[in-house]
N, C-alpha and C. Protein backbone atom coordinates (compact mmCIF):
# COMPACT_ATOMS: atom_id res chain seq x y z
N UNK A 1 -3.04 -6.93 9.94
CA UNK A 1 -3.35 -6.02 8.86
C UNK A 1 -3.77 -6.78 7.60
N UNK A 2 -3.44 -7.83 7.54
CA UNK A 2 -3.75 -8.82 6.08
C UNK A 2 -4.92 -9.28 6.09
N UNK A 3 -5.66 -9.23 7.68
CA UNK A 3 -7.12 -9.48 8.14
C UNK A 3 -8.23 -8.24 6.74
N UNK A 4 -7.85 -7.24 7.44
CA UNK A 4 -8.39 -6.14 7.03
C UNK A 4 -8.21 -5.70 5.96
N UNK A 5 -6.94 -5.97 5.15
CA UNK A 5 -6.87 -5.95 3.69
C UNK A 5 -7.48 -6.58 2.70
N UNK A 6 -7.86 -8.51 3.25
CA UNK A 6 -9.03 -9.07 2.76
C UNK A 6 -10.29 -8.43 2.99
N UNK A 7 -10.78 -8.30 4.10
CA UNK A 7 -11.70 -7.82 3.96
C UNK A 7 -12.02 -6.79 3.37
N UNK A 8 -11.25 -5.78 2.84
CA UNK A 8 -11.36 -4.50 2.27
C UNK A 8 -11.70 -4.66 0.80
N UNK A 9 -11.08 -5.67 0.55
CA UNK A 9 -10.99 -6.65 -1.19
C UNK A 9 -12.69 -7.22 -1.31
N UNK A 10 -12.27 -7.93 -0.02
CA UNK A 10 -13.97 -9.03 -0.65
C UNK A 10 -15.08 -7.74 -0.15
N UNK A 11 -14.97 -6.82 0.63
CA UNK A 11 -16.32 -6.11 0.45
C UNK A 11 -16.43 -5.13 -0.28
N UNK A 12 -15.14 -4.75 -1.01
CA UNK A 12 -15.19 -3.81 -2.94
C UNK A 12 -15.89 -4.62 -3.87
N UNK A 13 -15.69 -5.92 -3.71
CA UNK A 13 -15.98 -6.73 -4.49
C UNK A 13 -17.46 -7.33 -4.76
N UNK A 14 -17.84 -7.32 -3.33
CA UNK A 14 -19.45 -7.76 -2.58
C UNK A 14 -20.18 -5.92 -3.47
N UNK A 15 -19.53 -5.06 -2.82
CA UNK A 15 -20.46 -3.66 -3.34
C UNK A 15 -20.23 -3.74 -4.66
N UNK A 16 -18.98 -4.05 -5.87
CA UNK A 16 -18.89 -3.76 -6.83
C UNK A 16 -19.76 -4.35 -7.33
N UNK A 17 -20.38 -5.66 -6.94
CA UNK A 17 -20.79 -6.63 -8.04
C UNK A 17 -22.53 -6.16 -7.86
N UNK A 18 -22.80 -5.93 -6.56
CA UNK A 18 -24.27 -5.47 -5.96
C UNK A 18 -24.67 -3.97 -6.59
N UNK A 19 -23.59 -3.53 -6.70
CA UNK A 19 -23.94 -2.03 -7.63
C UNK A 19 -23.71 -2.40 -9.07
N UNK A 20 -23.47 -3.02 -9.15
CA UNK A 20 -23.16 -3.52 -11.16
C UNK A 20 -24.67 -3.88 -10.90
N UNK A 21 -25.31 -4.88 -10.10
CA UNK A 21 -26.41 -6.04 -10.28
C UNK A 21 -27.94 -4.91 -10.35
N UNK A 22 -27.75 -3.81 -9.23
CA UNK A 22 -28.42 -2.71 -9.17
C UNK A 22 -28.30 -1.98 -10.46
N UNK A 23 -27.69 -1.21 -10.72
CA UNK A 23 -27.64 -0.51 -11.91
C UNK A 23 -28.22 -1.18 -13.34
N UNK A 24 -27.86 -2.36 -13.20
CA UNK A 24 -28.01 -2.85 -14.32
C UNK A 24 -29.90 -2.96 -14.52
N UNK A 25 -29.66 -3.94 -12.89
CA UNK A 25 -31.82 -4.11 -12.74
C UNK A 25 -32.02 -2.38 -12.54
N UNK A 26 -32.06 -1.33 -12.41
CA UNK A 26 -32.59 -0.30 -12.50
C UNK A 26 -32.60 0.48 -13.74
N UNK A 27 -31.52 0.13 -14.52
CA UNK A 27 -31.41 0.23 -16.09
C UNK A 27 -32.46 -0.79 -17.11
N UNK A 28 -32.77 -1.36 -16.47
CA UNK A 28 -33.50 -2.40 -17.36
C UNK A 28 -35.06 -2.06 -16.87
N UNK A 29 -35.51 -1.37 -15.67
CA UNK A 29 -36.40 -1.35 -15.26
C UNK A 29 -37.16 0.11 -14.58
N UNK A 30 -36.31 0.97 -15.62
CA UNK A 30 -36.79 2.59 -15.12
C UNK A 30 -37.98 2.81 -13.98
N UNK A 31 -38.88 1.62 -14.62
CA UNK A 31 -40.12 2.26 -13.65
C UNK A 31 -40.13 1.89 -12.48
N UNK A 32 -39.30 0.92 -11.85
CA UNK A 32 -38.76 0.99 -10.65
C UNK A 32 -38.28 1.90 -9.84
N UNK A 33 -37.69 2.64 -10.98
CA UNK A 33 -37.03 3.80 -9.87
C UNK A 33 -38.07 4.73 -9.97
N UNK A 34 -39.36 5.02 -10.65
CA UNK A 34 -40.13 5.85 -11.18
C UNK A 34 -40.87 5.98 -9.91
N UNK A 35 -41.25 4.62 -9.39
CA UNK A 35 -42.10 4.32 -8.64
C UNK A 35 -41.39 4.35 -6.58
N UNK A 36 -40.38 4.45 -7.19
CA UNK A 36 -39.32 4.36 -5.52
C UNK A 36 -38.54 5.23 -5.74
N UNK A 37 -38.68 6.56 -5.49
CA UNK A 37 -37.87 7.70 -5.72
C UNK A 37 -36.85 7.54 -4.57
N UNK A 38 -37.03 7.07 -3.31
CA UNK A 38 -36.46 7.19 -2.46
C UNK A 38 -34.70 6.91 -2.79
N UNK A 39 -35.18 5.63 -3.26
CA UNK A 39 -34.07 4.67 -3.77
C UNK A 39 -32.64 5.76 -4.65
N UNK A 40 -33.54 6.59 -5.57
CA UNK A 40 -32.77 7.22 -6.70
C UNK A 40 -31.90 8.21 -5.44
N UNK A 41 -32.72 8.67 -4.73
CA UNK A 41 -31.71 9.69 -3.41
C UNK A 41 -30.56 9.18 -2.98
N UNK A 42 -30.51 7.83 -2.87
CA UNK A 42 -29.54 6.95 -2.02
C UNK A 42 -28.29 6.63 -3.40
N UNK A 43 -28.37 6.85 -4.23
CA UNK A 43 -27.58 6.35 -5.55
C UNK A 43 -26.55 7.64 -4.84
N UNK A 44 -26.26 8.61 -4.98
CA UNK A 44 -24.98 9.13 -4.16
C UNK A 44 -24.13 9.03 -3.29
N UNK A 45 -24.82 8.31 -2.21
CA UNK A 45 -24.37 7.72 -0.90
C UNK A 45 -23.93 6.59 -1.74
N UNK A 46 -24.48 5.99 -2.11
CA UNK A 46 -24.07 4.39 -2.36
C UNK A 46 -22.58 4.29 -3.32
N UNK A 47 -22.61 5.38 -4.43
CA UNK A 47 -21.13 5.39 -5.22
C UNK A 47 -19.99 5.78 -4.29
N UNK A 48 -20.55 6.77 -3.26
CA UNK A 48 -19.50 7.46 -2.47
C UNK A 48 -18.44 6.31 -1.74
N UNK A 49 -19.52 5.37 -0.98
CA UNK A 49 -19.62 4.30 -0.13
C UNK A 49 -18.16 3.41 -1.12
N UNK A 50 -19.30 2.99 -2.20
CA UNK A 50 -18.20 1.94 -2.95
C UNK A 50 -16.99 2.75 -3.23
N UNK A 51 -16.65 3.76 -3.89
CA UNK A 51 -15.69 4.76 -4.22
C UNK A 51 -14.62 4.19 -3.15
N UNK A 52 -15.13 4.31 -1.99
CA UNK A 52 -14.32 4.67 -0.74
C UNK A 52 -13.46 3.14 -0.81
N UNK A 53 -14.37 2.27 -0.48
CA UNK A 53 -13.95 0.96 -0.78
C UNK A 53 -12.76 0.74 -1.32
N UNK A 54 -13.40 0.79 -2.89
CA UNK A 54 -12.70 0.33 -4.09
C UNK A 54 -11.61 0.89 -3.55
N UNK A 55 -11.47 2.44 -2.71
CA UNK A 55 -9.83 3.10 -3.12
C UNK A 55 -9.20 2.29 -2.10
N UNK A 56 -9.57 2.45 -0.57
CA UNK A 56 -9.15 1.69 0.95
C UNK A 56 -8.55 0.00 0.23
N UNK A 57 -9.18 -0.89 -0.70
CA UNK A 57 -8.81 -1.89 -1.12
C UNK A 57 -7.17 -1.55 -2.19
N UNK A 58 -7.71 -0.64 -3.19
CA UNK A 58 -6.23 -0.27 -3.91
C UNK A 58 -5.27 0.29 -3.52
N UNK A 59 -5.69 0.98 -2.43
CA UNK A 59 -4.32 1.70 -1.54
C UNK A 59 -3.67 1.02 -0.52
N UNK A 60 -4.48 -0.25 0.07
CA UNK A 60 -4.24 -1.15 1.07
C UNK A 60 -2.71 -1.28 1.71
N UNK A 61 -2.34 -1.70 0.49
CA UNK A 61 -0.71 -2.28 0.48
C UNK A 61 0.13 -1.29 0.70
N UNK A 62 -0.43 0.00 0.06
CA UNK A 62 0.76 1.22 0.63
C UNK A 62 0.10 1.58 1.84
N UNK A 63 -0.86 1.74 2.18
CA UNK A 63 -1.13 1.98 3.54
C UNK A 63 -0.51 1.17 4.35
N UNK A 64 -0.74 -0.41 4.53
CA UNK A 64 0.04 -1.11 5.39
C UNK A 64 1.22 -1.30 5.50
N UNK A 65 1.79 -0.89 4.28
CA UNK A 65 3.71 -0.51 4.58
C UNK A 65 4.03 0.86 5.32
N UNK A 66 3.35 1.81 5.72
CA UNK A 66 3.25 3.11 6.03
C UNK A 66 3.42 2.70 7.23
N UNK A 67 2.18 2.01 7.81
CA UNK A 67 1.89 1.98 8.86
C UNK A 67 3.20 0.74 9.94
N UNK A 68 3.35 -0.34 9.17
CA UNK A 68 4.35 -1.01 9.09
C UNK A 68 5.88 -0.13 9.49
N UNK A 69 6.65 0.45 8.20
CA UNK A 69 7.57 1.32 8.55
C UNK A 69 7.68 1.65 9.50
N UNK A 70 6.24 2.93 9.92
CA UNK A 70 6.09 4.03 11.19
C UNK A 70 6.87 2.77 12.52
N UNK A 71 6.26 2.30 12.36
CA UNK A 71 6.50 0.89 13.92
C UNK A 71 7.54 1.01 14.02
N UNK A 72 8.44 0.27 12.74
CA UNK A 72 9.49 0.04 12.34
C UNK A 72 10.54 1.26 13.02
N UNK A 73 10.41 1.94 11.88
CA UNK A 73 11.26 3.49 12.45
C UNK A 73 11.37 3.74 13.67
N UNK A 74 10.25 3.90 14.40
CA UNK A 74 10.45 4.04 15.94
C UNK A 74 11.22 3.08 16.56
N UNK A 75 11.22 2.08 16.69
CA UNK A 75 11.47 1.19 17.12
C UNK A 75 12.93 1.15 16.97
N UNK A 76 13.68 1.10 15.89
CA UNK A 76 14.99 0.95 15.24
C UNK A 76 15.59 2.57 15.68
N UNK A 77 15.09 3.66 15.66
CA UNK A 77 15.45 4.43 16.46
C UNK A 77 15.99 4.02 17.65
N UNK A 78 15.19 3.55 18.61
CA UNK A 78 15.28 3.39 19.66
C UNK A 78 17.06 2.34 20.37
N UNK A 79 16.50 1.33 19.71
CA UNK A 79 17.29 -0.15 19.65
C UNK A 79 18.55 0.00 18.90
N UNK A 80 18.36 0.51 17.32
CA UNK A 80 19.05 0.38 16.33
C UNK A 80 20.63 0.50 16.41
N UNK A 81 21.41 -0.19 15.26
CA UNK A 81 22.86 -0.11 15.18
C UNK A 81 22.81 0.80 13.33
N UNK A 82 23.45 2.29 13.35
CA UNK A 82 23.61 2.56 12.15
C UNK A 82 24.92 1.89 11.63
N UNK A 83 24.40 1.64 10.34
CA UNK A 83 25.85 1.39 9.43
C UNK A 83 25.52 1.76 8.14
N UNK A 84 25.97 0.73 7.55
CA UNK A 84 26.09 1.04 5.71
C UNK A 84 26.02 -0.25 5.33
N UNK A 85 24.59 -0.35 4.00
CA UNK A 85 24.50 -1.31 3.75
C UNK A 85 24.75 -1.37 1.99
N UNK A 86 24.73 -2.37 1.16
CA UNK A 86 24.82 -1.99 -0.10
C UNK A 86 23.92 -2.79 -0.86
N UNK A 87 23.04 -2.09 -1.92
CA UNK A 87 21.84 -2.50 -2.62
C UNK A 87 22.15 -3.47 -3.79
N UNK A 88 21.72 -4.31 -3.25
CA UNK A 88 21.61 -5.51 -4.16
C UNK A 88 20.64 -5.58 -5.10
N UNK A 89 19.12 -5.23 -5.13
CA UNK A 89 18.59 -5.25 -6.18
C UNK A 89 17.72 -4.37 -6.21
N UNK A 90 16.62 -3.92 -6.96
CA UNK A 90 16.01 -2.60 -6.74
C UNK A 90 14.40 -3.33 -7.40
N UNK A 91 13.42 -2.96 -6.84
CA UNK A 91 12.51 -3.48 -7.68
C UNK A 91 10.94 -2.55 -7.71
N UNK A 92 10.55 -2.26 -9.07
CA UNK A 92 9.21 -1.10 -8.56
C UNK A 92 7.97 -1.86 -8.58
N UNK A 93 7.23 -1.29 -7.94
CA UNK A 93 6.23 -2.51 -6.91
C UNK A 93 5.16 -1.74 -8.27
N UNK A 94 5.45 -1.00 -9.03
CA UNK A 94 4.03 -0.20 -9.99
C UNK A 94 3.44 1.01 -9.34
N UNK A 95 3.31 1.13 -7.84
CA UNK A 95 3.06 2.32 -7.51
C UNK A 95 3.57 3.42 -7.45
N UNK A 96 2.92 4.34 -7.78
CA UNK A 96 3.65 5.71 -7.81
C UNK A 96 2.59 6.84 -6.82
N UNK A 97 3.66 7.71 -5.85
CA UNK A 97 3.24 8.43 -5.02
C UNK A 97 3.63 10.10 -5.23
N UNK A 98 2.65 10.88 -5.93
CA UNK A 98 2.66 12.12 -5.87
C UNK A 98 4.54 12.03 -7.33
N UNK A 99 3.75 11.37 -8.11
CA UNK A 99 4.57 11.23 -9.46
C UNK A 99 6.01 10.52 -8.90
N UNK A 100 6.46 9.99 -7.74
CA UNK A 100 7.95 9.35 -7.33
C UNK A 100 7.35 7.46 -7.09
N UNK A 101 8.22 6.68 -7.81
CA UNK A 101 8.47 5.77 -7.34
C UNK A 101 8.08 4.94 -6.52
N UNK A 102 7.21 4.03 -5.57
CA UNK A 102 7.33 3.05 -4.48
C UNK A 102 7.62 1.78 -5.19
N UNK A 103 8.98 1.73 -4.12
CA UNK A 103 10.08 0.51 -4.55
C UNK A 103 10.13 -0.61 -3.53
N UNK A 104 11.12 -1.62 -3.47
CA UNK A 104 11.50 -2.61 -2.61
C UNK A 104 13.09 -2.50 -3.35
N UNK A 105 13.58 -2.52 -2.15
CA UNK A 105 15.31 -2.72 -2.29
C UNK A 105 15.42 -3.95 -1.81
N UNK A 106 16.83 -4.84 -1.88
CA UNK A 106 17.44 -5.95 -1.02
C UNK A 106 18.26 -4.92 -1.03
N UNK A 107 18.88 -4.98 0.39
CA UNK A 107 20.13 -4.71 0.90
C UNK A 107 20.92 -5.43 1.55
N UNK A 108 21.67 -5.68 1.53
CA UNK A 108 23.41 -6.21 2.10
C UNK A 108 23.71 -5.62 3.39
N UNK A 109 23.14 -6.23 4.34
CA UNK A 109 23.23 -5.48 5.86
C UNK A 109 25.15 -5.99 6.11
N UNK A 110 24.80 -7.16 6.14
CA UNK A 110 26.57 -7.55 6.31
C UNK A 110 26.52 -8.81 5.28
N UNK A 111 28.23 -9.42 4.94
CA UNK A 111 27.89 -10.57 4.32
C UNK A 111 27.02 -11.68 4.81
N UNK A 112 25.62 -12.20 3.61
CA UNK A 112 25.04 -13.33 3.88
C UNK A 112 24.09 -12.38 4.55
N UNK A 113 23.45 -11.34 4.70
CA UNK A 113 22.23 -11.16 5.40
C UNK A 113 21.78 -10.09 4.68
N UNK A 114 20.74 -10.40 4.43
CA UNK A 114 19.77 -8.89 3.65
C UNK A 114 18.59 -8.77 4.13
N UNK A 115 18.13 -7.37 3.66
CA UNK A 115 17.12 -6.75 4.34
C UNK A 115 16.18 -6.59 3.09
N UNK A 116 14.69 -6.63 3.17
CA UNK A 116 14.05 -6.07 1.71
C UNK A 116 13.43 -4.56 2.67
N UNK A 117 13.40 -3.82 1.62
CA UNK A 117 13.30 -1.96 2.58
C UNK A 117 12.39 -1.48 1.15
N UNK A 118 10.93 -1.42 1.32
CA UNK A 118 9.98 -0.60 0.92
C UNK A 118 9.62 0.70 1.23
N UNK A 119 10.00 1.60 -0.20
CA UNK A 119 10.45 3.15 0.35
C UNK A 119 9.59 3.83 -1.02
N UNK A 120 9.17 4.94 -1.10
CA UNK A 120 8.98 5.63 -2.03
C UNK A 120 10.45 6.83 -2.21
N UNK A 121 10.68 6.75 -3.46
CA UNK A 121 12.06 7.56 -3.79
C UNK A 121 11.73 8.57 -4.82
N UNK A 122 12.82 9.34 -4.79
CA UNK A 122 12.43 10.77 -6.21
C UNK A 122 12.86 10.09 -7.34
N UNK A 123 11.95 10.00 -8.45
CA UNK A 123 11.72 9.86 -9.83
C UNK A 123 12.92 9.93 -10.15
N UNK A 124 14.09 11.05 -10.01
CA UNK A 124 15.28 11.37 -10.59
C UNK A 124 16.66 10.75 -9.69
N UNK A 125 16.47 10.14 -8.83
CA UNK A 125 17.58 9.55 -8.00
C UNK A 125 16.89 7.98 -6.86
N UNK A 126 16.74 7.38 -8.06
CA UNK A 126 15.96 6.12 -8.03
C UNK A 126 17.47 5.11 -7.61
N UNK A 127 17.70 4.61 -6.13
CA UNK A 127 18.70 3.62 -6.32
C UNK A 127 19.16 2.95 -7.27
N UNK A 128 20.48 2.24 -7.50
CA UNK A 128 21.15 1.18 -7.93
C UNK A 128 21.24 0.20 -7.70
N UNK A 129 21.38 -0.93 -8.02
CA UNK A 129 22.30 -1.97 -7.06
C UNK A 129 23.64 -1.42 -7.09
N UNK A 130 24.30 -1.69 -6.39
CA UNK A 130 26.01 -1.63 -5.57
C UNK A 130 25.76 -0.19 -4.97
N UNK A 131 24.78 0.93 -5.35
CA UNK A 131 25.01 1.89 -4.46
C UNK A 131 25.06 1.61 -3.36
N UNK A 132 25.75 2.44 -2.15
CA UNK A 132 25.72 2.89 -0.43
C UNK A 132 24.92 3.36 -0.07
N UNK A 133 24.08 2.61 0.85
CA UNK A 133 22.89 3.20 1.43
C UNK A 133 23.35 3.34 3.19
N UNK A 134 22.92 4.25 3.87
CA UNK A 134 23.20 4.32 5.38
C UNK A 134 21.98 3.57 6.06
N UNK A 135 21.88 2.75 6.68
CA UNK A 135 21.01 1.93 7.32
C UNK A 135 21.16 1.99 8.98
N UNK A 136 19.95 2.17 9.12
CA UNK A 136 19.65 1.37 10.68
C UNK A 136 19.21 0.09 10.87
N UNK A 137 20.17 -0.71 11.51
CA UNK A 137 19.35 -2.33 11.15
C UNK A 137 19.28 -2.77 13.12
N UNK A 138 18.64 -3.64 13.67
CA UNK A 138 18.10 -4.53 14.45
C UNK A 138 19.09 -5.35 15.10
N UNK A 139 19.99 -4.96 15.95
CA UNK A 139 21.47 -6.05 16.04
C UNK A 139 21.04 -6.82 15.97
N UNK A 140 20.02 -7.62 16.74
CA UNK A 140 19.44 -8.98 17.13
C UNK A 140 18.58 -9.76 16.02
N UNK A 141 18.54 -8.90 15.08
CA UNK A 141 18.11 -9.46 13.53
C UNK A 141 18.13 -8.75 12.61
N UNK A 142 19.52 -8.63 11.95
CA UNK A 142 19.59 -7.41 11.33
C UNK A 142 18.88 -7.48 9.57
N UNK A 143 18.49 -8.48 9.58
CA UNK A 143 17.00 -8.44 8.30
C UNK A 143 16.21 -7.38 8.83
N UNK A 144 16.05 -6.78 9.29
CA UNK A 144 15.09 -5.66 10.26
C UNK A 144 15.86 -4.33 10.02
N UNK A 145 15.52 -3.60 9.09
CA UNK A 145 16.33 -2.63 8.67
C UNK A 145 15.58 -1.59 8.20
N UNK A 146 15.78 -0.40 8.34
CA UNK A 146 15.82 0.52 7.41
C UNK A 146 16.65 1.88 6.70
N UNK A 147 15.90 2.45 6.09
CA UNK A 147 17.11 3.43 5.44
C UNK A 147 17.66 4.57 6.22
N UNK A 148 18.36 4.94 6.85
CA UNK A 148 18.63 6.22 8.02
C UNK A 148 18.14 7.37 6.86
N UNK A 149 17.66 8.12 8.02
CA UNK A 149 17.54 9.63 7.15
C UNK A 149 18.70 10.39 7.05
């Protein structure tokens, strides 16, 4: 997934700079477009295009924790040992989803082992550290955790 997240970056970046370089030479050179109407048709497609980009690049990271988790969850379903773990530190990553929170916790699976657990939470009941969280963790590596529903 970190494949595709670069690439999502360097080709926002390849269109951002090629549509800055365009705009700018078509701003400087009206009669270009005067003369190639075709071109002016394609200016919709082409913002849509980058639009899409630019967002697939800024959303990247929550997408690939989504997708990440989903694995996760299943999986720890399956395998998993529930217990209770306790939050050691809380940290907001800057994103916010539908006005709540996306965080990273450490948790305290047992003494000497923690888990980091990327979650979006409600605005109004945003973890602690020392709160009790119910966890499903990974016997066989219990850094491999997440939050039980």
């Amino acid at each position: 997934m970190e494949k595709l997240q670069k690439l999502a970056v360097t080709l926002s970046i390849v269109l951002a700079v090629g549509g800055g370089a365009f705009a700018l030479f078509a701003s400087t050179n009206p009669s270009f477009l005067m003369n190639n109407p075709g071109i002016t048709g394609l200016m919709p497609a082409f913002f849509i295009v980058l639009m899409t980009v630019i967002m697939l690049a800024a959303f990247s990271p929550l997408i690939k924790t989504a997708i990440d988790n989903a694995g996760k969850k299943k999986r720890l379903m399956q395998i998993g040992v529930k217990g209770t773990g306790t939050i050691v530190a809380v940290q907001d990553t800057g994103i916010t989803v539908n006005n709540n929170p996306f965080i990273k916790m450490e948790v305290e699976i047992k003494p000497g082992v923690h888990a980091i657990i990327s979650m979006t939470v409600s605005r109004v009941g945003i973890p602690r550290p020392g709160d009790q969280v119910g966890i499903i963790y990974d016997p066989s590596k219990p850094s491999d955790a997440i939050i039980a529903s």
